[in-house]
Protein backbone atom coordinates (compact mmCIF):
# COMPACT_ATOMS: atom_id res chain seq x y z
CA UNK A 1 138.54 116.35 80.72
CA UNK A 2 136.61 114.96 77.74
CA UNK A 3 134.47 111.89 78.16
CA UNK A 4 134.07 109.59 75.25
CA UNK A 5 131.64 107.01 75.10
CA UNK A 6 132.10 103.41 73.68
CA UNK A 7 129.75 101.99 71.39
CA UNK A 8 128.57 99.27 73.78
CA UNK A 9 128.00 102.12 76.39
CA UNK A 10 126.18 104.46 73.46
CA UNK A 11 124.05 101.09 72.97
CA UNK A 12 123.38 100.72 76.52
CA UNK A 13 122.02 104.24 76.56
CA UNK A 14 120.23 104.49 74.04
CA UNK A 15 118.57 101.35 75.02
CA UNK A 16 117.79 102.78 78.55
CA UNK A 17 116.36 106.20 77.11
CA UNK A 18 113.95 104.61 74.50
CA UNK A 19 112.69 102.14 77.55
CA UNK A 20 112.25 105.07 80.15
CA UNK A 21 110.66 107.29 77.32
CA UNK A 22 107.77 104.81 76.99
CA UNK A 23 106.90 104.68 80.54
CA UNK A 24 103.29 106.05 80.32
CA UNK A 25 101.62 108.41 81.87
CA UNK A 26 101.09 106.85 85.53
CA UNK A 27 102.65 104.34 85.48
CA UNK A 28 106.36 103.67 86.76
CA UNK A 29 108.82 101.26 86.38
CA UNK A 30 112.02 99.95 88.89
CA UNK A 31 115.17 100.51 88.21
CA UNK A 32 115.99 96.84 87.42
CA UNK A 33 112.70 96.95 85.07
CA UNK A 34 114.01 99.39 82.77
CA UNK A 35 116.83 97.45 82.46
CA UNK A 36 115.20 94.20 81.78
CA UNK A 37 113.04 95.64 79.42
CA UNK A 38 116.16 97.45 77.63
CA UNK A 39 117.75 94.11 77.08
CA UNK A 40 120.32 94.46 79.96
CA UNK A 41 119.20 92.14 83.00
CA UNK A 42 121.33 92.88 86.07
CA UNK A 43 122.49 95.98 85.22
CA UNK A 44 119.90 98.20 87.13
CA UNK A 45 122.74 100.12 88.96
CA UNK A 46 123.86 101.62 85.51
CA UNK A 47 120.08 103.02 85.17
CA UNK A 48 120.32 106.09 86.82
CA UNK A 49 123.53 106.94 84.75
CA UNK A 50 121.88 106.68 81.38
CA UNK A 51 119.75 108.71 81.87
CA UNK A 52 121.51 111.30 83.31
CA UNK A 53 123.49 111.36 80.13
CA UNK A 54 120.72 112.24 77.76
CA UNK A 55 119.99 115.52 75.97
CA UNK A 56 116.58 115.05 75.41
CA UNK A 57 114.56 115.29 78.26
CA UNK A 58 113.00 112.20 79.90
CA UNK A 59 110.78 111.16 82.44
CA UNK A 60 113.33 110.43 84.68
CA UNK A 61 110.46 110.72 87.49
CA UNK A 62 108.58 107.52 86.34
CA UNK A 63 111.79 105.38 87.46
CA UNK A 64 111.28 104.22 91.07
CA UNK A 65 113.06 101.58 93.74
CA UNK A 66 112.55 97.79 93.21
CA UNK A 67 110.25 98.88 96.45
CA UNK A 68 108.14 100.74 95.09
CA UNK A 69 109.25 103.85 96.89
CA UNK A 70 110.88 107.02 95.61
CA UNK A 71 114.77 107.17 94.55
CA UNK A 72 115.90 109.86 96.76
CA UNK A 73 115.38 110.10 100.53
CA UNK A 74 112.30 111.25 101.47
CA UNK A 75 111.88 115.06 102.47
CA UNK A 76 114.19 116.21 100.06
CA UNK A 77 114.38 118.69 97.25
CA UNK A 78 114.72 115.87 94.62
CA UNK A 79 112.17 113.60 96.72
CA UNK A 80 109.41 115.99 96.59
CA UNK A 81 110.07 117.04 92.75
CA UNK A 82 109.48 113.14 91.88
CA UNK A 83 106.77 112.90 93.96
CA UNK A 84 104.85 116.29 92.80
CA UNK A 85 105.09 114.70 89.54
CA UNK A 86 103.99 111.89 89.72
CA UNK A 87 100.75 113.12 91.54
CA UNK A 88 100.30 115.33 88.46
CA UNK A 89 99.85 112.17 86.66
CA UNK A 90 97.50 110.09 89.17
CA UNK A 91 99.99 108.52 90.76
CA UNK A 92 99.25 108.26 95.04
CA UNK A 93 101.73 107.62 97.33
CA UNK A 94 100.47 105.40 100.01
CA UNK A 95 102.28 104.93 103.30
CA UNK A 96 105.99 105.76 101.10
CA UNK A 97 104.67 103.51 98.38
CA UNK A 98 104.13 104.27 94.73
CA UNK A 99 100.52 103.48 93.61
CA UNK A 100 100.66 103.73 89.47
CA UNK A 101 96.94 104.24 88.13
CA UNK A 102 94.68 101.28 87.48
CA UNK A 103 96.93 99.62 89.96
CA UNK A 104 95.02 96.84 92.36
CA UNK A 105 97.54 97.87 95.12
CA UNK A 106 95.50 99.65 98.45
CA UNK A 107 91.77 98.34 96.96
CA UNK A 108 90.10 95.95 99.34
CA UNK A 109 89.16 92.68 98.24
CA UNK A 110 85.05 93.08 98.21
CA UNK A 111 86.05 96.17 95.65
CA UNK A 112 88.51 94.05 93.45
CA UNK A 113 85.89 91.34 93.31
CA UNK A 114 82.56 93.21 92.95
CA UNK A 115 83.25 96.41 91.54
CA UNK A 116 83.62 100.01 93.41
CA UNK A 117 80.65 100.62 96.17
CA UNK A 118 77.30 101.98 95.14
C-alpha cells in the first residue's frame, strides 16, 4: 500500500517538526503545546503522528503529557529511553513528574525568594 500525503497534512507536519526541533536542550513541551505553538490548537492527538513521519531525526523525547509525565507507561522499554534522555540533558523526574531545567517546580519558597542556601 502506498501512502500519499495531502498538502494540508504535509503542512501540518512540517509545522509539527520545525516546533518539536526547537525544543531546547531541557526543556520539554506537551503534546497540545507543540501544537499550539505549530499553529494547530486542538489538534494535540495528531502530535505523535507527525513526528513519527519524519526522516530527519527529532527530539521526539522532549514531547511529554499535558501532565507533565512521560508518554509511555512507566517501566517500559520506550518509558525508560525518554526518560534516560532527558536526564542526559538535566531534566529530573520528580515523583513521575518532568522537571525541565531552570524550572521553579520542587524549589521551596525561602529558595525561590532568597536565593539557594549558603
Amino acid at each position: 500500500m502506498v501512502y500519499y500525503m495531502t498538502d494540508s497534512q504535509n503542512k501540518f507536519d512540517k509545522a509539527i517538526w520545525e516546533t518539536v526541533s526547537r525544543i531546547a536542550s531541557g526543556r520539554v513541551m506537551a503534546y497540545g503545546e507543540v501544537a499550539r505553538a505549530s499553529g494547530y490548537p486542538r489538534h494535540a492527538r495528531m502530535v505523535s503522528k507527525a513526528m513519527s513521519r519524519s526522516v530527519e531525526p527529532l527530539p521526539w523525547y522532549r514531547v511529554v503529557r499535558s501532565d507533565r509525565t512521560l508518554a509511555f507507561e512507566a517501566g517500559s522499554e520506550p518509558y525508560n529511553k525518554q526518560r534516560s534522555l532527558l536526564e542526559k540533558e538535566g531534566v529530573q523526574i520528580i515523583s513521575g513528574k518532568v522537571i525541565p531545567i531552570d524550572s521553579d517546580d520542587g524549589k521551596d519558597l525561602d529558595e525561590l525568594l532568597w536565593g539557594p542556601p549558603g
